[in-house]
PDB file of N, CA and C in Angstrom:
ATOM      1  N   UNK A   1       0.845  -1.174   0.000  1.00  0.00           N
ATOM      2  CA  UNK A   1       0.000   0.000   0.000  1.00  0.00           C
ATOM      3  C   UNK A   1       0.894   1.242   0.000  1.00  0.00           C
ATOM      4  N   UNK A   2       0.482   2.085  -1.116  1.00  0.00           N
ATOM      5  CA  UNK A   2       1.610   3.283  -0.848  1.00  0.00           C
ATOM      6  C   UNK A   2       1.266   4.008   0.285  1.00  0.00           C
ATOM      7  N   UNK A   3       2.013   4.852   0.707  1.00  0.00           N
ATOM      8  CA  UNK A   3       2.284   5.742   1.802  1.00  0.00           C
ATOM      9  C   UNK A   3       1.565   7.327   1.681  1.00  0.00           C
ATOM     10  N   UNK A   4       1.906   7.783   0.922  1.00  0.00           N
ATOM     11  CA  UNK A   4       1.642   9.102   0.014  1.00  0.00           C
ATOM     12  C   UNK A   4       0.276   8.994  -0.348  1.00  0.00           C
ATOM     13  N   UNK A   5      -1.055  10.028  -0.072  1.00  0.00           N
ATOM     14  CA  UNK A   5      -1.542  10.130  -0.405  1.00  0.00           C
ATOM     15  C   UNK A   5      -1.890  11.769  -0.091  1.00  0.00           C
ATOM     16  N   UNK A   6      -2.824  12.474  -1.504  1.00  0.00           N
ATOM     17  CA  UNK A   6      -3.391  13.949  -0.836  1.00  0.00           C
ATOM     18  C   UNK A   6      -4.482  13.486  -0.077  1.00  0.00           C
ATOM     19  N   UNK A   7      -5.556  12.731  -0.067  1.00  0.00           N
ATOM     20  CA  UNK A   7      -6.669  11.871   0.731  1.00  0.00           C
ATOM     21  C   UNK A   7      -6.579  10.660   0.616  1.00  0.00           C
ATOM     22  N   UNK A   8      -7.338  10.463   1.817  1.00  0.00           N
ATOM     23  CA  UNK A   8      -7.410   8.531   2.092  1.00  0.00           C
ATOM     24  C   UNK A   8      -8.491   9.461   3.096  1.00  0.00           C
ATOM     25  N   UNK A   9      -9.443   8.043   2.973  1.00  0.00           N
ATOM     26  CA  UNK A   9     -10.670   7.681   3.983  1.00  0.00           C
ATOM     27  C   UNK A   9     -10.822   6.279   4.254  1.00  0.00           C
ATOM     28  N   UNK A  10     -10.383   6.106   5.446  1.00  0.00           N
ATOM     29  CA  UNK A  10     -10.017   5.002   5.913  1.00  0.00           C
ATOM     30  C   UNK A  10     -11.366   4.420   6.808  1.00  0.00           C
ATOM     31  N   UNK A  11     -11.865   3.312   7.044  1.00  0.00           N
ATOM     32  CA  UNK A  11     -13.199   3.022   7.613  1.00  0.00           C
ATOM     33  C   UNK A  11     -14.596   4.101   8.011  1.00  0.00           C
ATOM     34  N   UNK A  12     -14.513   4.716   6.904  1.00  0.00           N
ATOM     35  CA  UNK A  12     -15.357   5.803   6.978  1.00  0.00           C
ATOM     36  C   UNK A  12     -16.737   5.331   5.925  1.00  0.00           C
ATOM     37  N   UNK A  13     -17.793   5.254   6.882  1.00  0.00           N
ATOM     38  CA  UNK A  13     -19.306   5.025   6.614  1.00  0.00           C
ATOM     39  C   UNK A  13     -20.274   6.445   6.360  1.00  0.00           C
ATOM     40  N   UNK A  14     -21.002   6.382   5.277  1.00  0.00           N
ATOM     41  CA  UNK A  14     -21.757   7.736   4.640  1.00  0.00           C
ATOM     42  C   UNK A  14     -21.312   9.035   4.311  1.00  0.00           C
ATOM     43  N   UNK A  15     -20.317   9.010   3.149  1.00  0.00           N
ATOM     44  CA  UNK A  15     -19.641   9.980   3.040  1.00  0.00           C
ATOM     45  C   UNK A  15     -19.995  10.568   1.807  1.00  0.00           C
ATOM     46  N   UNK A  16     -20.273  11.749   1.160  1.00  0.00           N
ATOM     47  CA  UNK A  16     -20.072  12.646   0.295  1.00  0.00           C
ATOM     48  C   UNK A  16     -18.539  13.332   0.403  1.00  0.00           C
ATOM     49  N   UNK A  17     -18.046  13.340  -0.799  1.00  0.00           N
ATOM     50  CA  UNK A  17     -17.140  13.952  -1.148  1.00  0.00           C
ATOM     51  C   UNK A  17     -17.120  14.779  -2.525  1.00  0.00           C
ATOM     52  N   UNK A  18     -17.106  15.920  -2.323  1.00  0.00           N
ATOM     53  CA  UNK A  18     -17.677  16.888  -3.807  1.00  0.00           C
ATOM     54  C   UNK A  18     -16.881  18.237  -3.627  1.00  0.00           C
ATOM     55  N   UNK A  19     -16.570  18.578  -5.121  1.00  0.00           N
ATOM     56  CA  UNK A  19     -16.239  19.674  -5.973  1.00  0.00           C
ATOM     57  C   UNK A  19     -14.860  20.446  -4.989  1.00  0.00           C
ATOM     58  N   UNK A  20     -13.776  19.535  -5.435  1.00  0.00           N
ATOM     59  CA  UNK A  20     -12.213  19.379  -4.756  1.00  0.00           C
ATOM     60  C   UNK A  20     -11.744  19.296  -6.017  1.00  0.00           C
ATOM     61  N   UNK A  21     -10.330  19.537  -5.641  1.00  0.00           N
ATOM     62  CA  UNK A  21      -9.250  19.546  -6.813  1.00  0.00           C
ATOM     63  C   UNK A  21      -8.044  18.968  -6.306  1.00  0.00           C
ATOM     64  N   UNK A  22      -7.224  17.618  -6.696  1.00  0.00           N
ATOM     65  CA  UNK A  22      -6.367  17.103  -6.034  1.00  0.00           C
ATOM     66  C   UNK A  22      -4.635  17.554  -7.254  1.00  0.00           C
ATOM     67  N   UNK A  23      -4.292  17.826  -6.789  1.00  0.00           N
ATOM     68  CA  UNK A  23      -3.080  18.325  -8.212  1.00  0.00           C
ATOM     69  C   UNK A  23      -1.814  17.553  -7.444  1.00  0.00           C
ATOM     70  N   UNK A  24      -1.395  17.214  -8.521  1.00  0.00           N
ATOM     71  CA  UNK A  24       0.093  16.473  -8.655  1.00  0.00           C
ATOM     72  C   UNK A  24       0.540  15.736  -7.336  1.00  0.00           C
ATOM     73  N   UNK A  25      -0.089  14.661  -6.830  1.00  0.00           N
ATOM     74  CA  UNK A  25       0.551  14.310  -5.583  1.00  0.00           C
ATOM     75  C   UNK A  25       1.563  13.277  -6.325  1.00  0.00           C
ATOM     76  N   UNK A  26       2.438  12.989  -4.720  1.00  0.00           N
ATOM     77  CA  UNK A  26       3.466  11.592  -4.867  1.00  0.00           C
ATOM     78  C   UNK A  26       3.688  10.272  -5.465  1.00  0.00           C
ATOM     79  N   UNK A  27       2.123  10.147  -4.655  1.00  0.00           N
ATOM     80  CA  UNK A  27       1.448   8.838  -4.873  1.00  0.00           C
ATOM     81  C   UNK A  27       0.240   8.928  -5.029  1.00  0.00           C
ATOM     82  N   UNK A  28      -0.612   8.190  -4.862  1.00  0.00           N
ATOM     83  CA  UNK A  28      -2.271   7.731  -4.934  1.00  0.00           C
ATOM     84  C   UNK A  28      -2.821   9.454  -4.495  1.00  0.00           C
ATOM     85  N   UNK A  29      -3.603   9.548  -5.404  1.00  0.00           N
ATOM     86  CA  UNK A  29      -4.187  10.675  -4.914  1.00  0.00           C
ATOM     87  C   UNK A  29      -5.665  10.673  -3.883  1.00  0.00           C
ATOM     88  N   UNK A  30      -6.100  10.178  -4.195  1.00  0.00           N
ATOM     89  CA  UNK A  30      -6.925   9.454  -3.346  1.00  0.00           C
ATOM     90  C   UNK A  30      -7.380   7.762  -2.468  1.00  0.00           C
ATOM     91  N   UNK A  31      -7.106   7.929  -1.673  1.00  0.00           N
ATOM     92  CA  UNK A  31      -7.232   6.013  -0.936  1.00  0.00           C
ATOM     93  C   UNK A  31      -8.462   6.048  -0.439  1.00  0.00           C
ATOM     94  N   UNK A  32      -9.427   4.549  -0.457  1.00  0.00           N
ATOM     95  CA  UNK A  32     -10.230   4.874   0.139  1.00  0.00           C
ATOM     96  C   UNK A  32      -9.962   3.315  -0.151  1.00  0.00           C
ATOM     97  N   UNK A  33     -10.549   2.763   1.658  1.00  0.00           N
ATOM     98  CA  UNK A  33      -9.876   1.904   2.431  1.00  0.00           C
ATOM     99  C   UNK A  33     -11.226   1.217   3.825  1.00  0.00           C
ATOM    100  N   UNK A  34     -11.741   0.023   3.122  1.00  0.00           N
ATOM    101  CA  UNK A  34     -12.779  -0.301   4.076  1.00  0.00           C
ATOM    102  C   UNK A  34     -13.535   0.585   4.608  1.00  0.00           C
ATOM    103  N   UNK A  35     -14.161   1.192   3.302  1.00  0.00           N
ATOM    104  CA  UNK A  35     -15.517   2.882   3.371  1.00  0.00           C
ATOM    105  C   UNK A  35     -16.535   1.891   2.855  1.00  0.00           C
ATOM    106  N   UNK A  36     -17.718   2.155   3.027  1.00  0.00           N
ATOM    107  CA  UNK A  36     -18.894   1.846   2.685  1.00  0.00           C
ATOM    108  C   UNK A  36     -19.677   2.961   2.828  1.00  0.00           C
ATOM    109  N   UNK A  37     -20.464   3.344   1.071  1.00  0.00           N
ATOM    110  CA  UNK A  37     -21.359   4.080   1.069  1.00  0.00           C
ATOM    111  C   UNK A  37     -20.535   5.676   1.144  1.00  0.00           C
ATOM    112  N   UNK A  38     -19.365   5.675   0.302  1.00  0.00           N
ATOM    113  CA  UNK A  38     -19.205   6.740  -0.425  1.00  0.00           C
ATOM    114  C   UNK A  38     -19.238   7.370  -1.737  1.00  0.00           C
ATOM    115  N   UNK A  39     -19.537   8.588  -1.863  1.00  0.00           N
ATOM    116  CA  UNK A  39     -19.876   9.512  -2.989  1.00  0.00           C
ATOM    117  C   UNK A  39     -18.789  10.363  -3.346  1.00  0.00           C
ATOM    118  N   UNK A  40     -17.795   9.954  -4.688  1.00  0.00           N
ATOM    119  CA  UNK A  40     -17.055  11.231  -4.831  1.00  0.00           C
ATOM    120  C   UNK A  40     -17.945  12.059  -6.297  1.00  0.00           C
ATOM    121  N   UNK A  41     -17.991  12.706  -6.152  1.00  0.00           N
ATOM    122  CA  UNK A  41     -18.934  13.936  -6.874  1.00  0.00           C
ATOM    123  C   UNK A  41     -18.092  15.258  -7.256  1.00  0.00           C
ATOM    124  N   UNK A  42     -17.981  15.522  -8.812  1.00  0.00           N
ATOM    125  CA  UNK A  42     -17.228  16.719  -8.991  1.00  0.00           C
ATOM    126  C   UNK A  42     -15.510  16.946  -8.829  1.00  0.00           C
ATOM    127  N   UNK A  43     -15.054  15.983  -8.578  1.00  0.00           N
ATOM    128  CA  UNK A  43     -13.932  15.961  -8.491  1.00  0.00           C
ATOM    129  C   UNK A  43     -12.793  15.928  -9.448  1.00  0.00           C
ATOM    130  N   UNK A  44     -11.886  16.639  -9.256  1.00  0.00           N
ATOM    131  CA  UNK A  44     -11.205  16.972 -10.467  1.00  0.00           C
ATOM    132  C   UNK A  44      -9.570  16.360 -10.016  1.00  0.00           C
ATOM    133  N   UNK A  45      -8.840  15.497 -10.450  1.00  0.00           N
ATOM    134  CA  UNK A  45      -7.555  14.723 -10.365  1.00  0.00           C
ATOM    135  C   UNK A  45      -6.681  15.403 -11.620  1.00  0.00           C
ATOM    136  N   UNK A  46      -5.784  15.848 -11.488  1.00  0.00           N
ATOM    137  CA  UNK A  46      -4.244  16.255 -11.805  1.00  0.00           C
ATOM    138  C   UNK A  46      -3.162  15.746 -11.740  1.00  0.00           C
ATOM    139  N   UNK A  47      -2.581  14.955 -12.481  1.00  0.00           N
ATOM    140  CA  UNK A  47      -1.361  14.518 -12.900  1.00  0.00           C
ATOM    141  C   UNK A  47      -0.302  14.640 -13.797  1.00  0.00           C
ATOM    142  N   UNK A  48       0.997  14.697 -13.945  1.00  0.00           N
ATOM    143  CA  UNK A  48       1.676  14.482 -15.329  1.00  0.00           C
ATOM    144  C   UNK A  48       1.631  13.218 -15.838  1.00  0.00           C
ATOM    145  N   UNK A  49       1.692  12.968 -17.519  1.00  0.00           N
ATOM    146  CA  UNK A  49       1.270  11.947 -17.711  1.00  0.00           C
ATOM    147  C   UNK A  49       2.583  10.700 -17.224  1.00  0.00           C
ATOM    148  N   UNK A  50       3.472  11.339 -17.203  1.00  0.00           N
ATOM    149  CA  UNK A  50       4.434  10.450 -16.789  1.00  0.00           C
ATOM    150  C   UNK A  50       4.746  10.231 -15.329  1.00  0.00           C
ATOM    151  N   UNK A  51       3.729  10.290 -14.658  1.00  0.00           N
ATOM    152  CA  UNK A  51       3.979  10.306 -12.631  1.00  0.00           C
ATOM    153  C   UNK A  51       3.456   8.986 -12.826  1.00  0.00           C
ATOM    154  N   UNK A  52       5.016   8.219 -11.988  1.00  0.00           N
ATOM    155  CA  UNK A  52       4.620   6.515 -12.258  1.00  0.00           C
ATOM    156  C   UNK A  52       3.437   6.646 -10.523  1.00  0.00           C
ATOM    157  N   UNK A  53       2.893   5.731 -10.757  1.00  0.00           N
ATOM    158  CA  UNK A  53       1.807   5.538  -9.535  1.00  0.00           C
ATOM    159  C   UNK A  53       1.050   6.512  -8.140  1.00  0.00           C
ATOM    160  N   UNK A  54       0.784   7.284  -9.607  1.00  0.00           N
ATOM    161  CA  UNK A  54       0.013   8.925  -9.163  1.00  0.00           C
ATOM    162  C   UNK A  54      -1.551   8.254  -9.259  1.00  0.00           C
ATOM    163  N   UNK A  55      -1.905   6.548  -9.101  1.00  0.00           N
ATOM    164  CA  UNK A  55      -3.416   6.382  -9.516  1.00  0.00           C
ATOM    165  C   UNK A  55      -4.705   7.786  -8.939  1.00  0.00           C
ATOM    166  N   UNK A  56      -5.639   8.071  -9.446  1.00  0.00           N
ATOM    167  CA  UNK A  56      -6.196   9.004  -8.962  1.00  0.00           C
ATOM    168  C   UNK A  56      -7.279   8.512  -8.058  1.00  0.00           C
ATOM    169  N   UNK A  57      -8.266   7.736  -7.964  1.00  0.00           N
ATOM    170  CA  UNK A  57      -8.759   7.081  -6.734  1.00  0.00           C
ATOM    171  C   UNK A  57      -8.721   5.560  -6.938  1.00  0.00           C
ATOM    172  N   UNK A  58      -8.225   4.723  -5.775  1.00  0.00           N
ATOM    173  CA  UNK A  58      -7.737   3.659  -5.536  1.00  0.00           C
ATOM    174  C   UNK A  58      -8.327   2.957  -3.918  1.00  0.00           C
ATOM    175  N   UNK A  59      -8.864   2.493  -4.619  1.00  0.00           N
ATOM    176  CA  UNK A  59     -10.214   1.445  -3.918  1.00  0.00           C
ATOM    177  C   UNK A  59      -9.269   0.290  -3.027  1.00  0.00           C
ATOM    178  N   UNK A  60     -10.079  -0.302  -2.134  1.00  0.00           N
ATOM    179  CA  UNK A  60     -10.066  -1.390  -1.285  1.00  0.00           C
ATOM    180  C   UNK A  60     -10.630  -1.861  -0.264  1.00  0.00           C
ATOM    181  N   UNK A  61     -11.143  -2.666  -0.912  1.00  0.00           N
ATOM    182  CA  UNK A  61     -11.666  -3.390   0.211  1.00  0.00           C
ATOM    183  C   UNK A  61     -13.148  -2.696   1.036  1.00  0.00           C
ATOM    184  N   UNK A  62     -13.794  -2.030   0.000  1.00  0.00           N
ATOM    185  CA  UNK A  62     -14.937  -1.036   0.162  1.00  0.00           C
ATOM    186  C   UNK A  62     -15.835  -1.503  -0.686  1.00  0.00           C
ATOM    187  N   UNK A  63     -17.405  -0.927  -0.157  1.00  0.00           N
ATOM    188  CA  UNK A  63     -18.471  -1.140  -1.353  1.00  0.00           C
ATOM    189  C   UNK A  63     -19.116  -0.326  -0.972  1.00  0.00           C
ATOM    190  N   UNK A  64     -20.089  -0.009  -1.989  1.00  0.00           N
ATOM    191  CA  UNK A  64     -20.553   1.023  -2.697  1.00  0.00           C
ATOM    192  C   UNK A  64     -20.247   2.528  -2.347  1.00  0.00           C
ATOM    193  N   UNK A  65     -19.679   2.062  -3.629  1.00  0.00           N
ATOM    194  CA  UNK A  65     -18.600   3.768  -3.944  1.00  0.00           C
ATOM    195  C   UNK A  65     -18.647   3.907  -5.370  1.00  0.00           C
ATOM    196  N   UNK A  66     -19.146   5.365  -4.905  1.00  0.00           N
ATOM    197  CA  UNK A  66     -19.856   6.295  -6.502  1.00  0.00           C
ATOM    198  C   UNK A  66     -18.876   7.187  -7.196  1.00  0.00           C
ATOM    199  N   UNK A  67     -18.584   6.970  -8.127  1.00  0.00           N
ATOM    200  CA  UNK A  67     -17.888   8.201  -8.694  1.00  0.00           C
ATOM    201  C   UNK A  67     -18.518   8.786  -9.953  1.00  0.00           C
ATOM    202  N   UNK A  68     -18.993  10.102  -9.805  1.00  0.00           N
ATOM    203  CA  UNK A  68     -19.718  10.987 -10.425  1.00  0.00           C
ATOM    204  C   UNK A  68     -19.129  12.404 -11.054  1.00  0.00           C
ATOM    205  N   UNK A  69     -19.275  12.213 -12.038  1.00  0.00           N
ATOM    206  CA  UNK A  69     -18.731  13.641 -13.076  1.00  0.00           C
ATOM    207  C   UNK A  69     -17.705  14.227 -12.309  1.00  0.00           C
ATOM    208  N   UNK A  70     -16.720  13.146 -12.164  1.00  0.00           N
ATOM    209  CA  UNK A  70     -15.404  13.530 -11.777  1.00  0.00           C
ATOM    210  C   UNK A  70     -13.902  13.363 -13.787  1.00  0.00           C
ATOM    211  N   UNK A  71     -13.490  14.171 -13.203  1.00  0.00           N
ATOM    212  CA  UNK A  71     -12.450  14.559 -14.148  1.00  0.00           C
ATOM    213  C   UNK A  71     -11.309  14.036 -13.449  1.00  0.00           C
ATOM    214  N   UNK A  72     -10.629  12.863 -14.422  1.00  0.00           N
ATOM    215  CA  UNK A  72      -9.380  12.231 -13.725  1.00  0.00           C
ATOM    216  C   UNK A  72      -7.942  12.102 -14.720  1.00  0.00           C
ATOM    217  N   UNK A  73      -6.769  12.392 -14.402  1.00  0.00           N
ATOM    218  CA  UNK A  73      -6.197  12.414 -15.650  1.00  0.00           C
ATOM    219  C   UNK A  73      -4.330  12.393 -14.942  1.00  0.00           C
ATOM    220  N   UNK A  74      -3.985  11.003 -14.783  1.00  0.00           N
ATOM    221  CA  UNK A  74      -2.740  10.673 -13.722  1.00  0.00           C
ATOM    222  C   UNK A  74      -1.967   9.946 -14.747  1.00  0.00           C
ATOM    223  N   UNK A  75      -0.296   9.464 -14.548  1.00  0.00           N
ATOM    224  CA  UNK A  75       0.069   9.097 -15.264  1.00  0.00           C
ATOM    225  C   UNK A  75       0.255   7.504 -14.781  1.00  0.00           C
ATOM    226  N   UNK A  76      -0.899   7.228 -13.981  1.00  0.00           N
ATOM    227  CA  UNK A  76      -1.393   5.624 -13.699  1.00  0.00           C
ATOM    228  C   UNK A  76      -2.396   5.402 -13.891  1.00  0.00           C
ATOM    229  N   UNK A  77      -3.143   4.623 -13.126  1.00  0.00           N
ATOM    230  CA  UNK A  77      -4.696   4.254 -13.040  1.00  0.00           C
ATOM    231  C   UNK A  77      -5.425   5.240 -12.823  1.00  0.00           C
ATOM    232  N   UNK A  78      -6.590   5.981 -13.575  1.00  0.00           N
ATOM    233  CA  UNK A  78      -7.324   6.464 -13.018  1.00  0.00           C
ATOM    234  C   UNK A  78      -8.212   6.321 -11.778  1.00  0.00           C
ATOM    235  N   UNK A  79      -9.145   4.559 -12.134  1.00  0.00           N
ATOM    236  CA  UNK A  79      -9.492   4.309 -10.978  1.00  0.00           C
ATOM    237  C   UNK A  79      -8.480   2.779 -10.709  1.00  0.00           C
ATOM    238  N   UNK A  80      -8.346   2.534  -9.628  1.00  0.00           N
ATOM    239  CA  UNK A  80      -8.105   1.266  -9.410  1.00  0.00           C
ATOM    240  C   UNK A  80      -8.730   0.261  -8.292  1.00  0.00           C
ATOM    241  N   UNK A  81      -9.312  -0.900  -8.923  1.00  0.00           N
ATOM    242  CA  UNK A  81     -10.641  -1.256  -7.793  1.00  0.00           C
ATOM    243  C   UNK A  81      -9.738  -2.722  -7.541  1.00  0.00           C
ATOM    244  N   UNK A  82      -9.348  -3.069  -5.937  1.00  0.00           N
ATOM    245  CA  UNK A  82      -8.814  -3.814  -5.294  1.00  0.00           C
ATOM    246  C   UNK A  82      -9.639  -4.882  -4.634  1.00  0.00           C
ATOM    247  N   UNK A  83      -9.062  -6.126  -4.526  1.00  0.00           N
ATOM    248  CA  UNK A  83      -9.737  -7.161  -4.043  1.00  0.00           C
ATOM    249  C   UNK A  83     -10.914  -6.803  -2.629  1.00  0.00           C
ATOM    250  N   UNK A  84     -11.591  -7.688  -2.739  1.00  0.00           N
ATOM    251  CA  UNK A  84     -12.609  -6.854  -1.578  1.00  0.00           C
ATOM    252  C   UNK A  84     -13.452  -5.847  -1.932  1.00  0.00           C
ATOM    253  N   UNK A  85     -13.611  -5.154  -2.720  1.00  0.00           N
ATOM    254  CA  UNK A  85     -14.174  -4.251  -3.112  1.00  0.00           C
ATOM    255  C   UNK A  85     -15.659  -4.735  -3.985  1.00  0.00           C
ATOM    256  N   UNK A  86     -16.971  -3.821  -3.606  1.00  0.00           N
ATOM    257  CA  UNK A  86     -18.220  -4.502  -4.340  1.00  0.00           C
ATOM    258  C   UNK A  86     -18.999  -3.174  -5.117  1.00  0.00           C
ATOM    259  N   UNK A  87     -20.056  -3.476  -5.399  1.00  0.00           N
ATOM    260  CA  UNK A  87     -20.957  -2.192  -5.569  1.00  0.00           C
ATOM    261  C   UNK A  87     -20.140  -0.707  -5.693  1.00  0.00           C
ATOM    262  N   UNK A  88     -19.108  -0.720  -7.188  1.00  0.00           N
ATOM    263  CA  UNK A  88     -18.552   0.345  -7.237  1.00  0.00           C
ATOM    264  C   UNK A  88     -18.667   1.021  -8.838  1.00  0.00           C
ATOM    265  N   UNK A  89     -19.763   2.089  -8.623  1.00  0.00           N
ATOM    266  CA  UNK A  89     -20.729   2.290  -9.842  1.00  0.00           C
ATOM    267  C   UNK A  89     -19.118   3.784 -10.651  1.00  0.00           C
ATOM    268  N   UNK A  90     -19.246   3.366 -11.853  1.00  0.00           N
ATOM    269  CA  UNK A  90     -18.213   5.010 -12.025  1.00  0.00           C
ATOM    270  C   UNK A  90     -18.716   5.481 -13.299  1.00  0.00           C
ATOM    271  N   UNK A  91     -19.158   6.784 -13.296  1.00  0.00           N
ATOM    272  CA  UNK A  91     -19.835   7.782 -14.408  1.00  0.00           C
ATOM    273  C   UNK A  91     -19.171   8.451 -14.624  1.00  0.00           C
ATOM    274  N   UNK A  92     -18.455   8.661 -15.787  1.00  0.00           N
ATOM    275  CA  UNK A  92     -17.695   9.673 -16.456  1.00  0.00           C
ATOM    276  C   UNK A  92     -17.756  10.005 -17.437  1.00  0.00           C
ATOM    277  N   UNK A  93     -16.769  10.935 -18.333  1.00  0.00           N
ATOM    278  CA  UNK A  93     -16.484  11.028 -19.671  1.00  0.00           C
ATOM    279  C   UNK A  93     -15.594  10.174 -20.717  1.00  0.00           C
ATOM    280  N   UNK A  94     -15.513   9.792 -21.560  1.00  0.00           N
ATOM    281  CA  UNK A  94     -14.945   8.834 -22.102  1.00  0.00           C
ATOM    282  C   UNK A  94     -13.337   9.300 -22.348  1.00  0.00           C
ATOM    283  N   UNK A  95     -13.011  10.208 -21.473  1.00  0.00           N
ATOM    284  CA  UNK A  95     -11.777  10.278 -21.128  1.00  0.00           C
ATOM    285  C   UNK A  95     -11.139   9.882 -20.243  1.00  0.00           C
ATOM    286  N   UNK A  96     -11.494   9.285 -19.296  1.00  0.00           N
ATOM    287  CA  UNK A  96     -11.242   8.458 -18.172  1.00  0.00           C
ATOM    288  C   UNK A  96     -11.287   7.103 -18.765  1.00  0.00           C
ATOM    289  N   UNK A  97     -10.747   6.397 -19.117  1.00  0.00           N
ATOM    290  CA  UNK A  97     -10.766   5.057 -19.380  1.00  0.00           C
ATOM    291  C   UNK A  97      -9.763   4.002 -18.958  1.00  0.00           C
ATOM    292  N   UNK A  98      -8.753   4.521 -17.993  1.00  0.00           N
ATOM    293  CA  UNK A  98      -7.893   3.888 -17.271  1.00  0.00           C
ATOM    294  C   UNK A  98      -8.595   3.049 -16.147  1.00  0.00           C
ATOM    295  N   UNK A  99      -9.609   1.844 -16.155  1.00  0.00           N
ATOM    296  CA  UNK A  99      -9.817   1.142 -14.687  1.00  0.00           C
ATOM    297  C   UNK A  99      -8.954  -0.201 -14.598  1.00  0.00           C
ATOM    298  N   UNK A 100      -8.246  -0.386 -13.336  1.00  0.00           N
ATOM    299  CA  UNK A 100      -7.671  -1.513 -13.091  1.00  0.00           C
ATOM    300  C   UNK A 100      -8.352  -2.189 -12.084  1.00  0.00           C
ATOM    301  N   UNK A 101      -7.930  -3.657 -12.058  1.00  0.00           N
ATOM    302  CA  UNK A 101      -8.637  -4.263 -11.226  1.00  0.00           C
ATOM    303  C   UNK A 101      -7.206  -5.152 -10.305  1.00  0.00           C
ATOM    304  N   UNK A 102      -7.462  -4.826  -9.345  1.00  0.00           N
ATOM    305  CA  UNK A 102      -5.787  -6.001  -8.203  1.00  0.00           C
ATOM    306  C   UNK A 102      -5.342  -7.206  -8.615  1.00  0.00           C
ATOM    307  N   UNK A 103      -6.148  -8.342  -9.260  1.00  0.00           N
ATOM    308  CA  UNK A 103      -5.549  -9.152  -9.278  1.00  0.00           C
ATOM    309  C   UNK A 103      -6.895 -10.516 -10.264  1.00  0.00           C
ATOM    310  N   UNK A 104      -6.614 -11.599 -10.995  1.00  0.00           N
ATOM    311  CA  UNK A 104      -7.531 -12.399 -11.634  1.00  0.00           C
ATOM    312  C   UNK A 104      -7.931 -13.334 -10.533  1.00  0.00           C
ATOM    313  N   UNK A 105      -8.310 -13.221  -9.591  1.00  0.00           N
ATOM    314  CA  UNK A 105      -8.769 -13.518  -8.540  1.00  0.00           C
ATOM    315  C   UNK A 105      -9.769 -12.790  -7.728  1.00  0.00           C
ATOM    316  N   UNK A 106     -10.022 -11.377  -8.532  1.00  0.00           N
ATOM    317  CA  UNK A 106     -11.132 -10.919  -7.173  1.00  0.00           C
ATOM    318  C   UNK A 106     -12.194 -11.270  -7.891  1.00  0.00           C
ATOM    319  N   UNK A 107     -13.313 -10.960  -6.896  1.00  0.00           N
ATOM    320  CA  UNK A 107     -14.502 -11.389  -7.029  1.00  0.00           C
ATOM    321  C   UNK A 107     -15.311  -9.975  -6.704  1.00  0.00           C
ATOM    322  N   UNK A 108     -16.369  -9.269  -7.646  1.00  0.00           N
ATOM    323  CA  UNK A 108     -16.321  -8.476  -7.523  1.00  0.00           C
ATOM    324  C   UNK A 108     -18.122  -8.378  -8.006  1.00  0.00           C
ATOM    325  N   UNK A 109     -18.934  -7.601  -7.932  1.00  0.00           N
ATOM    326  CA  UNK A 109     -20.372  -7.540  -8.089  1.00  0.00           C
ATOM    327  C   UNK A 109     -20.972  -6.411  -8.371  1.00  0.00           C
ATOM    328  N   UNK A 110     -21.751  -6.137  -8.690  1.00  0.00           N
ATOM    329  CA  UNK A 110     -22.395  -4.796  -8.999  1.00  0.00           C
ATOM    330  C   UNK A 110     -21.499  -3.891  -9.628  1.00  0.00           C
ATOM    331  N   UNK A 111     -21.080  -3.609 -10.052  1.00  0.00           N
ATOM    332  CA  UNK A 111     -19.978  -2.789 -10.803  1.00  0.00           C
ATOM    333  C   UNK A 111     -20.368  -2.231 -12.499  1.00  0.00           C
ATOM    334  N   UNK A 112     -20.661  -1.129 -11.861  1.00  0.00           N
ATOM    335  CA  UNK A 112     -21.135  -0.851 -13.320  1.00  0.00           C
ATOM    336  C   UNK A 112     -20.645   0.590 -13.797  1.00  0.00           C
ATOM    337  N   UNK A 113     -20.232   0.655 -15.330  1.00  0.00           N
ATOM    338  CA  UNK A 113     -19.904   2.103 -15.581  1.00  0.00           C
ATOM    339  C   UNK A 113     -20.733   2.760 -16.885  1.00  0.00           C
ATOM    340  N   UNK A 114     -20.581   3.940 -16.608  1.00  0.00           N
ATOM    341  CA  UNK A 114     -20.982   4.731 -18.222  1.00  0.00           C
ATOM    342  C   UNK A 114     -20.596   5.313 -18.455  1.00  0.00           C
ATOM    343  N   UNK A 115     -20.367   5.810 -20.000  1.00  0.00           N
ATOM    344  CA  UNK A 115     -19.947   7.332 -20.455  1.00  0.00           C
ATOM    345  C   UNK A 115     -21.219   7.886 -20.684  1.00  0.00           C
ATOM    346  N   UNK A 116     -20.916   9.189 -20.191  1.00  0.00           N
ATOM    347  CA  UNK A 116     -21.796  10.253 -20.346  1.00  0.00           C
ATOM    348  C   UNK A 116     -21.765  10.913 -21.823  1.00  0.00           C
TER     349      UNK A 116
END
């Protein structure tokens, strides 16, 4: 797990998160870490395209987690959805098309995306 993050929400239940701007971090720009029942909304991610493992939100071990007309653009994963992880819906623009998944072993459900 990297170290570096501008946010992490770590066992955090009913959360909205909306209309933030995360620019050029270290590492992971966002962690979110055994949450259930968060909303990121409006969010805007900043990277160079060449920042090795700048992913912009990076899942684990959480379910249902929304990501909504967020703007993401890192020189890793945009999203990255980790073992453990369920019910993780993501709406964007068809410029976001970076999703990774941890490993050919997870098991994973409800997961659904669209372009807008």
């Amino acid at each position: 797990m990297q170290n570096e993050q501008n946010l992490r929400f770590n066992f955090v239940t009913n959360a909205l998160v909306q209309d933030i701007t995360t620019l050029n971090s270290k590492g992971f720009h966002v962690m979110v870490f055994e949450t259930k029942n968060i909303t990121f909304q409006s969010i805007k991610i900043i990277a160079p395209e060449d920042s090795p493992n700048t992913d912009g939100i990076h899942i684990g071990h959480s379910s249902a987690v929304t990501i909504l007309d967020t703007s993401i653009e890192t020189g890793d994963d945009c999203v990255f959805i980790g073992d453990g992880s369920e019910q993780v819906t993501i709406s964007a623009d068809p410029t976001m098309v970076l999703v990774s998944v941890a490993s050919e072993s997870i098991i994973m459900s409800y997961l659904s995306m669209a372009y807008l």
